[in-house]
Protein backbone atom coordinates (compact mmCIF):
# COMPACT_ATOMS: atom_id res chain seq x y z
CA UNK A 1 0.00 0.00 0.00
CA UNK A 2 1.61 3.61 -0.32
CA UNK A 3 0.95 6.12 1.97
CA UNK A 4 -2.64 7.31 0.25
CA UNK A 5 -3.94 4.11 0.62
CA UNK A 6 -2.60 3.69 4.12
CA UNK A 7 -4.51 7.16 4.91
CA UNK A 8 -7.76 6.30 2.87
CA UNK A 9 -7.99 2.54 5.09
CA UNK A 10 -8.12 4.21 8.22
CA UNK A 11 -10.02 6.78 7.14
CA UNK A 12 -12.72 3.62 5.97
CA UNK A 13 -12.58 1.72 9.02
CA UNK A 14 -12.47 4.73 11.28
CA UNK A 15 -15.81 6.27 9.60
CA UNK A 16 -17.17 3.05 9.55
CA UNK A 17 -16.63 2.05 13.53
CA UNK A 18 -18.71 5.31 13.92
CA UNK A 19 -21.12 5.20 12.04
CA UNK A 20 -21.86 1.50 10.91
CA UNK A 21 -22.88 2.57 7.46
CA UNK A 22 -20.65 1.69 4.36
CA UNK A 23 -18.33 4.13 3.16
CA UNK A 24 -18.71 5.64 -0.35
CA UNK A 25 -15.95 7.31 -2.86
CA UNK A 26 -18.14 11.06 -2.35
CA UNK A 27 -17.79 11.16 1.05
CA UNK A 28 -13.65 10.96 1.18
CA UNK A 29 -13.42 13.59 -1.90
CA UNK A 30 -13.54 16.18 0.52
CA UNK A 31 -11.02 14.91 3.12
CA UNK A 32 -8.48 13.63 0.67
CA UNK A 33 -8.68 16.70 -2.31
CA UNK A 34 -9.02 14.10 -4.94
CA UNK A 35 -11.98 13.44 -7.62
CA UNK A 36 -14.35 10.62 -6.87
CA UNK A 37 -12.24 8.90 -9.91
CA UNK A 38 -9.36 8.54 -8.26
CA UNK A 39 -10.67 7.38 -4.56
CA UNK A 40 -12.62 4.91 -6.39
CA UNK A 41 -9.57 3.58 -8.42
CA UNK A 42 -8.02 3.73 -4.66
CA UNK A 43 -11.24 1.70 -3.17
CA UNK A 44 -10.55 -0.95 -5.99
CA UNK A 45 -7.06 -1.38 -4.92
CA UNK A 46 -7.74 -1.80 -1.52
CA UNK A 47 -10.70 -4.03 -2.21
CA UNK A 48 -7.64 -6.10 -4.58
CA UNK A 49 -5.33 -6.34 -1.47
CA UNK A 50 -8.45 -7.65 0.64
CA UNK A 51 -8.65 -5.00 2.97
CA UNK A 52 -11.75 -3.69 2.14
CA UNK A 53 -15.05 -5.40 0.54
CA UNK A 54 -18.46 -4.12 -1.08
CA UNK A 55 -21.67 -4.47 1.28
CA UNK A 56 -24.62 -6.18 -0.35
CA UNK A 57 -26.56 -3.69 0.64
CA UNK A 58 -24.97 -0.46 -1.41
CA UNK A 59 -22.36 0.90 -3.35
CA UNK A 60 -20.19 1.79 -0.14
CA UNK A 61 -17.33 -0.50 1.16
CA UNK A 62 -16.44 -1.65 4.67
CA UNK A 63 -13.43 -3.07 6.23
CA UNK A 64 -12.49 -6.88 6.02
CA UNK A 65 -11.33 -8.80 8.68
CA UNK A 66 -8.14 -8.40 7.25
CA UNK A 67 -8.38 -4.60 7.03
CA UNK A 68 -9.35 -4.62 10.73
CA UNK A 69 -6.23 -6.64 11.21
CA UNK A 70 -4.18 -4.49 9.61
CA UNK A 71 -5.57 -1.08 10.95
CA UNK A 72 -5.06 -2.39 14.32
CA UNK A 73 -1.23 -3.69 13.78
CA UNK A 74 -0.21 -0.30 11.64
CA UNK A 75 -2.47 2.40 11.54
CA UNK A 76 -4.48 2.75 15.04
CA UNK A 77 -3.23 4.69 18.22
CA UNK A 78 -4.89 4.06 21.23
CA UNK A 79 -7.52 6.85 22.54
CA UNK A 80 -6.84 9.32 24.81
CA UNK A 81 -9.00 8.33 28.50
CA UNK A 82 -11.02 10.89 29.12
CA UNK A 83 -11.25 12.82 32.53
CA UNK A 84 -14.53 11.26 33.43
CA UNK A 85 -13.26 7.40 32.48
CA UNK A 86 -10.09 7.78 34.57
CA UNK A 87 -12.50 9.03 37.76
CA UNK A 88 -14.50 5.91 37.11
CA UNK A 89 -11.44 3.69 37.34
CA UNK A 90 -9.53 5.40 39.90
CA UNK A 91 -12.47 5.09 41.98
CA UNK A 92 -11.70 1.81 42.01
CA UNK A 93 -8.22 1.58 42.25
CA UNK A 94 -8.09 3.88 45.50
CA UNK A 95 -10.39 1.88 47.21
CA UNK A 96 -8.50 0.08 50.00
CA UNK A 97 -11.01 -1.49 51.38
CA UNK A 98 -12.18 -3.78 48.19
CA UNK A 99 -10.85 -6.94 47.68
CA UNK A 100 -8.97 -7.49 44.30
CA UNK A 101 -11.52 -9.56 43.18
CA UNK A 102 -13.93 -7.69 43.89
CA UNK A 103 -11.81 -4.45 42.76
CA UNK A 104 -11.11 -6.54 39.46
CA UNK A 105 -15.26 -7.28 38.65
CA UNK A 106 -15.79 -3.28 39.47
CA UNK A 107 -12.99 -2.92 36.62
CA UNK A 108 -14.82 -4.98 34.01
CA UNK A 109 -18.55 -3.59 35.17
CA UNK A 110 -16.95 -0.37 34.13
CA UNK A 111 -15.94 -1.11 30.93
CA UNK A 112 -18.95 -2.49 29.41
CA UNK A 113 -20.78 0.59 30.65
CA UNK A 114 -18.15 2.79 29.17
CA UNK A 115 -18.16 0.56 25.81
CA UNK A 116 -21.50 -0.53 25.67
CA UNK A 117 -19.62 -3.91 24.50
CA UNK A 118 -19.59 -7.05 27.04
CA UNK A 119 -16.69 -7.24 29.17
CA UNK A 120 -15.08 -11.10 30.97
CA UNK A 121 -13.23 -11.66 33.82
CA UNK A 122 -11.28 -14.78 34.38
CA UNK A 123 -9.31 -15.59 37.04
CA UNK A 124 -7.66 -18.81 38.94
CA UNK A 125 -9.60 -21.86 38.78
CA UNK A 126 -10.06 -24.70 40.66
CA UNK A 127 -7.30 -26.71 39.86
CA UNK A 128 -5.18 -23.83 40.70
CA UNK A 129 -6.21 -23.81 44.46
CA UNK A 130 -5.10 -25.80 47.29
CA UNK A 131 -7.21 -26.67 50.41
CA UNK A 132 -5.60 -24.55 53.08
CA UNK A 133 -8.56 -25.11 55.79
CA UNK A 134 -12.17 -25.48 56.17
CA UNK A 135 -14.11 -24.94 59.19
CA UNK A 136 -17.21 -25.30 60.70
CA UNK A 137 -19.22 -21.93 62.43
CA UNK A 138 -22.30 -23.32 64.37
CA UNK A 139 -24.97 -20.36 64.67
CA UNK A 140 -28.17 -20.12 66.71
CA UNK A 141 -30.45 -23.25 66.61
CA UNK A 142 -29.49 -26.31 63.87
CA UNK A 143 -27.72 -23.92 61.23
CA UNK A 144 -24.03 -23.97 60.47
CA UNK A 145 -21.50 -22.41 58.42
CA UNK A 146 -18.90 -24.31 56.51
CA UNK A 147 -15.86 -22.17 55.84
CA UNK A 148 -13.46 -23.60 53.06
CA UNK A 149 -10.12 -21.08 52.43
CA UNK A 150 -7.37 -22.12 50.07
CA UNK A 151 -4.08 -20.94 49.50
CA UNK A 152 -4.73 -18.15 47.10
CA UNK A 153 -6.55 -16.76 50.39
CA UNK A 154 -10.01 -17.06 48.64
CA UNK A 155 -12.58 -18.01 50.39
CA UNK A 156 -15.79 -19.56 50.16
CA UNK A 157 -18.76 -19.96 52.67
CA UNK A 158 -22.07 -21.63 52.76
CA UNK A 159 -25.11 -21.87 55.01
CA UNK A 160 -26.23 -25.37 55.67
CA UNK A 161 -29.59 -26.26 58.07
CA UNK A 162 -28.69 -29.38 60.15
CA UNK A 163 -30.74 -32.31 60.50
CA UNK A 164 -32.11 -32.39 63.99
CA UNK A 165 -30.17 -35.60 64.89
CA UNK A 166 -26.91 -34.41 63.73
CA UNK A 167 -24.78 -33.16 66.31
CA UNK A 168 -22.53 -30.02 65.70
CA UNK A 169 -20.02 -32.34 67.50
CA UNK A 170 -19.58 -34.74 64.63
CA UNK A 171 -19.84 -32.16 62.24
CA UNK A 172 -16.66 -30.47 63.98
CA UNK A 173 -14.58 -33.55 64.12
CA UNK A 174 -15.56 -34.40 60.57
CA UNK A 175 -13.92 -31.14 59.42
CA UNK A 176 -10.80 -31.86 61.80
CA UNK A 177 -10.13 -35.49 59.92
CA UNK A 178 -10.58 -33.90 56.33
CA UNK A 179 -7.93 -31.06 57.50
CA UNK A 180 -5.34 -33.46 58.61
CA UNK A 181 -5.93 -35.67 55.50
CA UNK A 182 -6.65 -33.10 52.79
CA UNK A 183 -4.66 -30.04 53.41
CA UNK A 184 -2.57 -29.17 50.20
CA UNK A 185 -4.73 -31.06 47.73
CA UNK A 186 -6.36 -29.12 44.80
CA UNK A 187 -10.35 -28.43 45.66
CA UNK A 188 -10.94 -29.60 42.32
CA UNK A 189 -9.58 -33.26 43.56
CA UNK A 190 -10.95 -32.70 47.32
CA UNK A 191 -14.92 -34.37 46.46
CA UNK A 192 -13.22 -36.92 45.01
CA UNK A 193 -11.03 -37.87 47.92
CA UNK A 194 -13.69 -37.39 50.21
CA UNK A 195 -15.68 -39.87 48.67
CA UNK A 196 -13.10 -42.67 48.45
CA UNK A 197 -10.76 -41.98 51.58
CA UNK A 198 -12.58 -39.85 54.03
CA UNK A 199 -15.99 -41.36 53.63
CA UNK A 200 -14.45 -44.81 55.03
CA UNK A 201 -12.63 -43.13 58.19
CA UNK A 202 -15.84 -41.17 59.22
CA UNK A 203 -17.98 -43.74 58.66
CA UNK A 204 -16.03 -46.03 61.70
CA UNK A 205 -15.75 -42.59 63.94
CA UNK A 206 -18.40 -40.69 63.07
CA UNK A 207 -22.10 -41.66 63.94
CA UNK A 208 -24.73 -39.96 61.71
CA UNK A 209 -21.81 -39.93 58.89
CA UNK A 210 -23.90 -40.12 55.69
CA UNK A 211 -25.57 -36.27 56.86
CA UNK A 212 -22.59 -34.80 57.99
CA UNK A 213 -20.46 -36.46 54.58
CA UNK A 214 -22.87 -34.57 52.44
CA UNK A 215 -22.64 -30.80 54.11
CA UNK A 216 -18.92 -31.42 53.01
CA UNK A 217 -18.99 -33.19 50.01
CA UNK A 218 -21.24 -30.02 48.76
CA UNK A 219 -19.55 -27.32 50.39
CA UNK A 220 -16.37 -28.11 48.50
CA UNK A 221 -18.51 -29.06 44.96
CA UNK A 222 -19.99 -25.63 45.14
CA UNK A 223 -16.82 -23.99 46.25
CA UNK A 224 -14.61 -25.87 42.98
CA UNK A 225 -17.68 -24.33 40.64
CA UNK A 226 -17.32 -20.60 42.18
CA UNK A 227 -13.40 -20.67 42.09
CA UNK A 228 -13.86 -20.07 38.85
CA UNK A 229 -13.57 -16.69 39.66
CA UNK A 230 -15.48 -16.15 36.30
CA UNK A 231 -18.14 -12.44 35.87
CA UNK A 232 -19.19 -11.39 32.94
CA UNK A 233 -20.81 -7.97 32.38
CA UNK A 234 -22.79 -6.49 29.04
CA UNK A 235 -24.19 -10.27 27.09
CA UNK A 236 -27.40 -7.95 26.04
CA UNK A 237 -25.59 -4.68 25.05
CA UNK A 238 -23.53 -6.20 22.53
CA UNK A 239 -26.62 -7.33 20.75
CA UNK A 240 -27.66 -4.03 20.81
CA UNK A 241 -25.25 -3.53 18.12
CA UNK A 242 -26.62 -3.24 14.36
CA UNK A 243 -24.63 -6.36 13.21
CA UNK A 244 -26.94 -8.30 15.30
CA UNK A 245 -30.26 -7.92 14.17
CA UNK A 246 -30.62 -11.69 12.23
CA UNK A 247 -32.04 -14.23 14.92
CA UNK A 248 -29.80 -16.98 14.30
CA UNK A 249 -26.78 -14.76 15.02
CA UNK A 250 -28.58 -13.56 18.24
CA UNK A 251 -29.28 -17.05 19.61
CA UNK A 252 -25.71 -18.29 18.04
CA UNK A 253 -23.59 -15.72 20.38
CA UNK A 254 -26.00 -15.96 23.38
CA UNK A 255 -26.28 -19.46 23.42
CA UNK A 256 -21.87 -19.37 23.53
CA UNK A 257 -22.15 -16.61 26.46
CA UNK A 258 -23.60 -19.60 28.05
CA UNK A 259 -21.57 -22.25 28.05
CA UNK A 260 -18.78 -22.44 30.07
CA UNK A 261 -16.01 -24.41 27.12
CA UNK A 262 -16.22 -21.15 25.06
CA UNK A 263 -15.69 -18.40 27.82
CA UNK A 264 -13.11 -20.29 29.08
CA UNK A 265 -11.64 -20.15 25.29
CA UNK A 266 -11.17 -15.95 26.20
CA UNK A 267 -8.24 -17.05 29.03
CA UNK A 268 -5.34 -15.29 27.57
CA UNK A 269 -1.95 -16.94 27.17
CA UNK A 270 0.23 -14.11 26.60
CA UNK A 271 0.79 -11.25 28.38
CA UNK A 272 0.39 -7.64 27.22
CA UNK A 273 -2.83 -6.49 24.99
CA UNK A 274 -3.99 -8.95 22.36
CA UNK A 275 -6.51 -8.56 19.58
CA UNK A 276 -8.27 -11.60 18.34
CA UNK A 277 -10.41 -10.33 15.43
CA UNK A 278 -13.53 -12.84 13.76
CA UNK A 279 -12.37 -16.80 13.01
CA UNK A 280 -8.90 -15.67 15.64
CA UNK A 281 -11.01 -15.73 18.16
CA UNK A 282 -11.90 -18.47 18.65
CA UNK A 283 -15.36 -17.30 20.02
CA UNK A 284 -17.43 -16.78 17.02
CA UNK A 285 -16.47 -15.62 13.35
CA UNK A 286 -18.66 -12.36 13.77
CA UNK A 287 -16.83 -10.84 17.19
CA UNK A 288 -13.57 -9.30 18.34
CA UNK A 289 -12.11 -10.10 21.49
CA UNK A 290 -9.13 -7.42 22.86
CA UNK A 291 -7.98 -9.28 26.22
CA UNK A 292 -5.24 -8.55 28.28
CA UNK A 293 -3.81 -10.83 31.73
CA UNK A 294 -3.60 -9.57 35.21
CA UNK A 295 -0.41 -10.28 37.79
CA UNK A 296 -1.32 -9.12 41.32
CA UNK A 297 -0.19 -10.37 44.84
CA UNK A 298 0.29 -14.26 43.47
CA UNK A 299 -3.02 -13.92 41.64
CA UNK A 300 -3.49 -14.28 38.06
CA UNK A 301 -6.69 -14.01 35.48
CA UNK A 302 -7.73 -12.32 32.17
CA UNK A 303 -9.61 -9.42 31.51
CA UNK A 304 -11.31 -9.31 28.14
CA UNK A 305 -13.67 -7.51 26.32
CA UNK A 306 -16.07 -8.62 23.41
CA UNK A 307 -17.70 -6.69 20.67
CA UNK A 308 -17.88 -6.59 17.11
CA UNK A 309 -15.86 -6.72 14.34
CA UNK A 310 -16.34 -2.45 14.31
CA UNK A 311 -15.32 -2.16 17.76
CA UNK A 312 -13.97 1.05 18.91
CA UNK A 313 -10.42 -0.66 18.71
CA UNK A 314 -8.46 2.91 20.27
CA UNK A 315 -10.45 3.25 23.25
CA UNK A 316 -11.04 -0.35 24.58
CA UNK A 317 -7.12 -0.58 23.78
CA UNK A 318 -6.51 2.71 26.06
CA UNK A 319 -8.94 0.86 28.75
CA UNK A 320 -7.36 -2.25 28.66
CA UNK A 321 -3.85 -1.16 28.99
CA UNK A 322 -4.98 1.56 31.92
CA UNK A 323 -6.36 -0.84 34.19
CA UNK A 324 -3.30 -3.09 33.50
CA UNK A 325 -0.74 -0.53 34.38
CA UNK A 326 -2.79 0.33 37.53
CA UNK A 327 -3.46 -3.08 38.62
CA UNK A 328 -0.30 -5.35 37.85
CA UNK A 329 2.72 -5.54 40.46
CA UNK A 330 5.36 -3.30 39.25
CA UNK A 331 7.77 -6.33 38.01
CA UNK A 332 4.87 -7.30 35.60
CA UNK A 333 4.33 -3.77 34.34
């Protein structure tokens, strides 16, 4: 491409991020000083190199995914924040008092407000936490509280009604055997090891076993879904967008908000800000996904945000890499 070209690209996808309507030849005389002639015979070269293609619906062009591609790799400099999106953030940031992954969700709620495009978080899973205690709270009359922490310091509690034969006794020296025999194992792993080595023990010491097995046993299968540490912000607003308006594209990215295999797809692998434009994905043909990873205090996740192909690429950019320079440990910066 020479320079003209270069210009008359941007220009294309630019106009066309703002205003989602094809761009025609008339419209860039003006901006370029040239006939319609000549940004036509420009269009056609463009549309030769694949960077730009007609829309069925009119004369006008609009970027490819390629063109996308190559706007964001050569031509695009992220946005300037502006006053009022830095107070939102910093907000945040100079909150003391909010836990980082709660700090973290506040983050991602921002920027599908800001964007109007859905945002992801995704931290530490399961497998990635160790049992590091669990306790056992008894409260006024047959209710309990089952406290299971892990080594990442998260920690998970659940409300549990006894039955009114167990005693809070057994319950107690239930959770003393499983933290002498489980401490250090992955909570993914720990329902599985309760089942086939602390079931047997309890069962010989413990007298109403088979109640008090299953406050544990689901206390640490709810806990291994929640670990997740997975939030998502914004499914609707992205459908808001005019790209979505056939039904079978609705229900096709809905029904993949929903299922846990393809979020889990977004976890980013590389460091830094990453743009994963249509088929690259890996989410669905018709979306872009900009994602970026979080370091902070042993913790580690992704951040991503999803939106169409004519995403504002400058500003969630300029978002993405803000909160990452605010929230990473300086030797990740």
């Amino acid at each position: 491409m020479n320079e003209r070209q270069k210009e008359l690209l941007k220009a294309i996808v630019e106009n066309y991020i703002k205003t989602a309507v094809p761009v025609g030849s008339k419209s860039l005389c003006k901006r370029f000083k040239c006939s319609s002639a000549t940004i036509r015979n420009e269009m056609s070269a463009l549309e030769n190199l694949g960077y730009i293609e007609k829309n069925h619906i009119s004369s006008g062009r609009i970027p490819s995914e390629a063109g996308y591609k190559y706007y964001v790799d050569h031509l695009m400099q992220p946005k300037e924040l502006t006053g009022e999106d830095v107070l939102k953030l910093q907000t945040v940031f100079s909150n003391r008092e909010l836990e980082l992954s709660d700090a973290i969700e506040k983050c991602v709620d921002i920027i599908s407000d800001i964007t109007n495009y859905t945002s992801v978080i995704l931290g530490s899973s399961s497998k990635d936490n160790t049992l590091q205690q669990i306790s056992v709270i008894p409260l006024q009359g047959n209710k309990i509280v089952a406290l299971v922490c892990t080594d990442k310091g998260i920690v998970e509690n659940k409300q549990y009604f006894l039955p009114e034969d167990t005693s809070i006794e057994e319950v107690v020296k239930t959770s003393e055997i499983i933290n002498k025999m489980l401490i250090g194992i992955p909570i993914n792993e720990v329902s599985q090891r309760l089942e086939f080595d602390i079931k047997p023990i309890i069962a010989k010491k413990v007298k109403q076993y088979e109640q008090v097995y299953s406050i544990f046993y689901d206390a640490f299968n709810d806990f291994a879904k929640n670990t997740s540490n997975f939030h998502m912000k914004g499914q609707i607003k992205l459908l808001h967008q005019p790209e979505y308006q056939n039904n079978e594209d609705v229900k096709r990215i809905l029904a993949k908000f929903e299922d846990e295999k393809m979020i889990k797809k977004i976890e980013s692998k590389d460091d830094g800000i990453n743009v994963f434009i249509g088929d690259d994905s890996e989410f669905d043909k018709d979306v872009t996904v900009i994602k970026t990873k979080y370091h902070k205090n042993g913790e580690e996740g992704t951040i991503a945000v999803i939106g169409p192909k004519r995403m504002e690429y400058d500003r969630v950019i300029a978002l993405l890499q803000y909160i990452s320079d605010n929230l990473n440990d300086e030797e990740d910066k």
